[in-house]
Protein backbone atom coordinates (compact mmCIF):
# COMPACT_ATOMS: atom_id res chain seq x y z
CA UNK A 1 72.36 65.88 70.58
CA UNK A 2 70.67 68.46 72.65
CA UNK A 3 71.73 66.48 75.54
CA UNK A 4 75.37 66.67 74.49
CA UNK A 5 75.10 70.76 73.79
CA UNK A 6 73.54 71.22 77.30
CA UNK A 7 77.01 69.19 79.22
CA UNK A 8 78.94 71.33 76.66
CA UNK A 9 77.38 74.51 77.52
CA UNK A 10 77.23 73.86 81.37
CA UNK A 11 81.32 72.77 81.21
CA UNK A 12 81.50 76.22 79.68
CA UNK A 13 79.64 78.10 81.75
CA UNK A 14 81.62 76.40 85.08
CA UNK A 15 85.25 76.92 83.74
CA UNK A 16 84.16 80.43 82.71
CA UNK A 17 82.23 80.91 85.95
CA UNK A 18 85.14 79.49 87.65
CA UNK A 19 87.42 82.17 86.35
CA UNK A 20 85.01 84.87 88.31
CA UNK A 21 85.50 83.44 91.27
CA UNK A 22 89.64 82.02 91.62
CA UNK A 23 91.84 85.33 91.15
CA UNK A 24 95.03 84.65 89.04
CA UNK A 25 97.97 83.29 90.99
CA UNK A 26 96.17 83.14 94.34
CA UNK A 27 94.28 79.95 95.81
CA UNK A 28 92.49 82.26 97.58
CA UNK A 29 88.83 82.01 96.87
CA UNK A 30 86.92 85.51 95.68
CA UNK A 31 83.42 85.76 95.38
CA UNK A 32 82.27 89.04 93.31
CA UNK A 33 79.47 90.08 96.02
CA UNK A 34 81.93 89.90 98.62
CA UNK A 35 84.44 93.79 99.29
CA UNK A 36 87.63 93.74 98.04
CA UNK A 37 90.53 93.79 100.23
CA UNK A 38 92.12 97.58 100.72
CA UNK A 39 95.71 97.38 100.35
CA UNK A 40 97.07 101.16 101.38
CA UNK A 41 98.87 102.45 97.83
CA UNK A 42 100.92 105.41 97.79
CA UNK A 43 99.49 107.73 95.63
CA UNK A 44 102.24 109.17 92.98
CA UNK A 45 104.68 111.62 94.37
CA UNK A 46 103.29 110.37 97.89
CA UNK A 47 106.29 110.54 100.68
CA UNK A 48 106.57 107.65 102.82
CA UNK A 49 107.52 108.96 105.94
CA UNK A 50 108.39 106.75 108.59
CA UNK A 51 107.61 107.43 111.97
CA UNK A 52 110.97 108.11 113.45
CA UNK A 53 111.60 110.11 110.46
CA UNK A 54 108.04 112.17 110.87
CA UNK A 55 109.21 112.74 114.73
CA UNK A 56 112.95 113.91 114.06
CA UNK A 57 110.82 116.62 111.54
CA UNK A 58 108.53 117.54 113.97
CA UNK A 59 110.75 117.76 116.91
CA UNK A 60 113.39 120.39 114.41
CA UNK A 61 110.24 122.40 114.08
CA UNK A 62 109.40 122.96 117.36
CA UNK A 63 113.04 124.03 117.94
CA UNK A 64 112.96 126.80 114.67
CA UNK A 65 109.17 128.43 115.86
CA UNK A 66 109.79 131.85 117.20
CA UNK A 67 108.53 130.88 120.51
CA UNK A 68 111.03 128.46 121.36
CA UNK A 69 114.35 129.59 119.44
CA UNK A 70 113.37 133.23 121.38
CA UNK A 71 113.62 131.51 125.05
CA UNK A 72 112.50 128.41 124.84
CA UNK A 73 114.29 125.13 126.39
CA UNK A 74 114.23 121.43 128.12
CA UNK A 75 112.17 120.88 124.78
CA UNK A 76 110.65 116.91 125.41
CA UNK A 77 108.54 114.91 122.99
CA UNK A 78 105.53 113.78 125.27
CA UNK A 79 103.08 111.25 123.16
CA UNK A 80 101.86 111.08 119.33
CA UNK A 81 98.50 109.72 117.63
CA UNK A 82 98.74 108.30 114.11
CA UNK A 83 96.10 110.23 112.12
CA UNK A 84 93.68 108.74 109.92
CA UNK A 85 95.82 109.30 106.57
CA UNK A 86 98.72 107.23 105.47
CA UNK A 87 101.92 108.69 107.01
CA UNK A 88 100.40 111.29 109.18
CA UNK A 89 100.84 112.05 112.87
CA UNK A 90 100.14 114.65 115.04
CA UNK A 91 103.04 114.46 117.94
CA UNK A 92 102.98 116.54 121.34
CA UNK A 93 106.02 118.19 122.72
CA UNK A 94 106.91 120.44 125.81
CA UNK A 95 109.43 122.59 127.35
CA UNK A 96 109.58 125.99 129.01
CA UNK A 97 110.21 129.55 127.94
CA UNK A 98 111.67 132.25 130.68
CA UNK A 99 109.17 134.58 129.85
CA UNK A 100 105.52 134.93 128.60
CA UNK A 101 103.96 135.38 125.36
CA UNK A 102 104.71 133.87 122.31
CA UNK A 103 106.26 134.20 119.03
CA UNK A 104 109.76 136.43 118.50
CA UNK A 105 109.38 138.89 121.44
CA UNK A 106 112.49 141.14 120.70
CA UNK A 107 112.25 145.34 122.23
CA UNK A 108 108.59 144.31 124.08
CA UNK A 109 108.54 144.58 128.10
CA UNK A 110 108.07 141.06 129.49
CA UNK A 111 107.67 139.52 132.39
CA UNK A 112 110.40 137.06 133.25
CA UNK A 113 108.48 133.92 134.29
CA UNK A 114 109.16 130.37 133.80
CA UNK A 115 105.93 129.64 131.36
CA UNK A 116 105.45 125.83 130.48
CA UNK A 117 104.18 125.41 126.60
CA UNK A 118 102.73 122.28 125.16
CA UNK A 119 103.21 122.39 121.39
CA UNK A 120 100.83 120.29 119.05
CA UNK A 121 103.28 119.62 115.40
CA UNK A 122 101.00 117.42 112.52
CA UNK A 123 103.58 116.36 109.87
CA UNK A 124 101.73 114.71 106.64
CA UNK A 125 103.93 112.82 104.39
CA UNK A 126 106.93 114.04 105.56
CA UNK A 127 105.75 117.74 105.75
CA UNK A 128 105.17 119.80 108.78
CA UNK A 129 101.05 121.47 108.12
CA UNK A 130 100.40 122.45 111.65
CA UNK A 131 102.74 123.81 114.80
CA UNK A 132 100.35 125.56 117.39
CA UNK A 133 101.71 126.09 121.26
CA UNK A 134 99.20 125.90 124.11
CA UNK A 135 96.16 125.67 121.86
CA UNK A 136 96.02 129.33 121.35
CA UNK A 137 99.33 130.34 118.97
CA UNK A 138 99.51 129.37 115.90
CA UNK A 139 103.53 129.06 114.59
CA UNK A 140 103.16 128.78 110.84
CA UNK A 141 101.10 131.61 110.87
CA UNK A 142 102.40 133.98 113.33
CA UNK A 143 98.94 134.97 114.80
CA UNK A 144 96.62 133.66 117.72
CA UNK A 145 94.01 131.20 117.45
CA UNK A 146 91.64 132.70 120.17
């Protein structure tokens, strides 16, 4: 009898051991000790930008800061880097301005010279955060970095 309980109790234990380790509706084998898989979930309310989309809003941006819409033209997108959060980038444009300084420059004196500006535009989800020109002006903000 004892014998009997002991194969019952070990066919037990394996089909409920078994469970553990066979996730339903997969025949891929889990073992608890071993990580999970990440699968990247949008969190709710999360944009899912794509990356032509995320360009097309960067590149408008560069073309409504004060700097460029002042004087600013031959815009060109020049490279991108995908950032280290789902659906963010941080894309690199140029193009020229014929004169110096930066922002909306209306009634100041300025020297009219060809200046070259590389801007840097991060767009999260969809969303511009970050336009600065030349490492130094910051476009969302108006002011200078340095």
């Amino acid at each position: 009898m004892k014998k009997v309980l002991a194969i019952l109790g070990l066919i037990i234990l394996f089909l409920g051991g078994g469970i553990l380790f066979f996730k339903k509706g997969e025949k891929k084998v889990s073992f608890p000790w071993q990580p999970k898989e990440e699968k990247l979930t949008p969190t709710p309310g999360m944009k899912e930008a794509s990356f032509e989309e995320s360009r097309r809003i960067a590149e408008e941006a560069v073309k409504n800061t004060p700097t460029y819409r002042f004087d600013g033209f031959g815009l060109q997108f020049v490279s991108y880097e995908a950032l280290r959060c789902p659906y963010c980038w941080e894309f690199t444009f140029s193009f020229e301005s014929r004169a110096v300084g930066y922002g909306d420059r209306t009634g100041k004196m300025l020297a009219q010279v060809i200046t070259p500006h590389t801007v840097l535009v991060m767009v999260d989800k969809g969303r511009v955060t970050s336009i600065v020109t030349d490492q130094t002006f910051d476009e969302l903000n108006q002011k200078f970095l340095k």
